[in-house]
C-alpha atoms as a PDB file:
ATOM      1  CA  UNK A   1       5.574 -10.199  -3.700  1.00  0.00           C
ATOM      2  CA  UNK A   2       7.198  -7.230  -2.325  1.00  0.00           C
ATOM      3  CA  UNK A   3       5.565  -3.922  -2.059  1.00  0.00           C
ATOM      4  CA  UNK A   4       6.838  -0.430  -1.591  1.00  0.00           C
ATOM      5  CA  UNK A   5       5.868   3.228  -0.854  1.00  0.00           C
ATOM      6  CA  UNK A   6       7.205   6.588  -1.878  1.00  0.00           C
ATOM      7  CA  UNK A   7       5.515   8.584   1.264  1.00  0.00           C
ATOM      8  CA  UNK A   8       6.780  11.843  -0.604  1.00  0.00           C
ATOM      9  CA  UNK A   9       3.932  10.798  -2.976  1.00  0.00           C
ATOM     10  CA  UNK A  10       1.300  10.174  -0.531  1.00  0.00           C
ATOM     11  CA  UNK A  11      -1.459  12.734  -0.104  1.00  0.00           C
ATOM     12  CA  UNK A  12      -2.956  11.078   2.892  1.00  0.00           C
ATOM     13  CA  UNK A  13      -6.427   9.744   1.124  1.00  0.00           C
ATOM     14  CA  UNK A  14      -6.588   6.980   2.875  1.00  0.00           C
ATOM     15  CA  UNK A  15      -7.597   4.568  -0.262  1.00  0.00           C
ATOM     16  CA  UNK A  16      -5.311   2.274   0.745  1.00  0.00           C
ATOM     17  CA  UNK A  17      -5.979   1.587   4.297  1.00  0.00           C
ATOM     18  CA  UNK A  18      -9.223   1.503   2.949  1.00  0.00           C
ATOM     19  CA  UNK A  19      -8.758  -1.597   0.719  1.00  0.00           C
ATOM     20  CA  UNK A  20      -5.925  -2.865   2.544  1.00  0.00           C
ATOM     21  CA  UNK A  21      -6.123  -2.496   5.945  1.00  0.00           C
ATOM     22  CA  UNK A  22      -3.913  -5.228   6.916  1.00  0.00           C
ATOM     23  CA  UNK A  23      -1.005  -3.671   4.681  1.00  0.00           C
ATOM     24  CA  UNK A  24      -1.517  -0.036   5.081  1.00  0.00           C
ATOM     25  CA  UNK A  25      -2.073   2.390   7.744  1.00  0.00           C
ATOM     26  CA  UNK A  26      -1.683   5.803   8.153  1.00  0.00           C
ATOM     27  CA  UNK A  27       0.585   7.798  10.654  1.00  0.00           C
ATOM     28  CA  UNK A  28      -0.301  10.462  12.885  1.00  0.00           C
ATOM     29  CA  UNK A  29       1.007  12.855  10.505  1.00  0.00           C
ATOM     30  CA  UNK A  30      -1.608  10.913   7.715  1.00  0.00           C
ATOM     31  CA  UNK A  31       1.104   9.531   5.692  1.00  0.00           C
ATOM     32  CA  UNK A  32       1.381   5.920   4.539  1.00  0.00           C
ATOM     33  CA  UNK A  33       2.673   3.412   6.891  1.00  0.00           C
ATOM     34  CA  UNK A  34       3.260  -0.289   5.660  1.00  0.00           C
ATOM     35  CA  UNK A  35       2.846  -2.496   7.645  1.00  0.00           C
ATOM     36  CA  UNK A  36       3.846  -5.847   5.801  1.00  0.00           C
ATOM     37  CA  UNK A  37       6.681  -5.515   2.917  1.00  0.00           C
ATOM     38  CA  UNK A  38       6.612  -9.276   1.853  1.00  0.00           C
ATOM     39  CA  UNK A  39       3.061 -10.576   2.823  1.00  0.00           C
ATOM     40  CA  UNK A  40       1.625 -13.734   1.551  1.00  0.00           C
ATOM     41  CA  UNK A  41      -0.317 -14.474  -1.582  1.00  0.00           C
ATOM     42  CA  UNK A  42      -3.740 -14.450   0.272  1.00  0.00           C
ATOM     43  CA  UNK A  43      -3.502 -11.041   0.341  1.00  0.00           C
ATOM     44  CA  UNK A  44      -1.885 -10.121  -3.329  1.00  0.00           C
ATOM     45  CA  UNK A  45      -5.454  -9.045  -4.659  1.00  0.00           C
ATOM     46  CA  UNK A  46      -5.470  -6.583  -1.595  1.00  0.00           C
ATOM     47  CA  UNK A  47      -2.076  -4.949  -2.820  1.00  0.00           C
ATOM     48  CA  UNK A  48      -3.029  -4.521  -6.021  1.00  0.00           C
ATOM     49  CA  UNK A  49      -6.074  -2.870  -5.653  1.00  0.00           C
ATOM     50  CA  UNK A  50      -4.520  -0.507  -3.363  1.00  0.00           C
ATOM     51  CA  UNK A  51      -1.683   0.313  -6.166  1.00  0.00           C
ATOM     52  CA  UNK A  52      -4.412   0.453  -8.682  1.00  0.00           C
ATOM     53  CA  UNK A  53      -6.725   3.214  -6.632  1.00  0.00           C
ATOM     54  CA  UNK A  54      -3.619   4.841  -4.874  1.00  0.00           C
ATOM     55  CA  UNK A  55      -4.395   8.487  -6.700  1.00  0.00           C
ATOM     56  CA  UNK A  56      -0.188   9.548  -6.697  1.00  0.00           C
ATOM     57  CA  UNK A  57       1.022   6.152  -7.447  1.00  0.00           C
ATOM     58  CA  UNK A  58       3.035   6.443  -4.180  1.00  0.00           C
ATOM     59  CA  UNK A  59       2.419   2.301  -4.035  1.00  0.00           C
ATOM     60  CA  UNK A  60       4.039  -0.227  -5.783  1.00  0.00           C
ATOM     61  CA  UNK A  61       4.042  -4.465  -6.042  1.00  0.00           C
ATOM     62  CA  UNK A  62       6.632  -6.505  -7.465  1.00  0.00           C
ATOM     63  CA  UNK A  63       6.070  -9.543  -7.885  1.00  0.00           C
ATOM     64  CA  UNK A  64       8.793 -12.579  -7.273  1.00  0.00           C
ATOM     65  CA  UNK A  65       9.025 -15.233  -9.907  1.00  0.00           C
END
């Protein structure tokens, strides 16, 4: 799994620290920070949810076959 972020998207809601907060944090600015690009399956659910509540789409997962 590898995820992504467009900060030009992000309007600093915070969703995704909120669900993720071992991925995500955000800056002192409030913009998107990851923190892990490639992390490990245990926390795949994690990602997702964060790309499924992110409100701008500014995250995205792809997943490795």
């Amino acid at each position: 799994m590898r995820i992504t972020v467009d900060r030009n998207l992000c309007e600093s809601t915070g969703m995704c620290t909120g669900l993720a907060p071992d991925l995500f944090e955000l800056d002192e600015d409030g913009l998107i920070v990851l923190l892990n690009a490639e992390p490990g399956d245990e926390l795949r659910s994690a990602a997702e949810q964060a790309v499924r509540n992110c409100p701008v789409a500014a995250i995205a997962v792809q997943h490795e076959d």
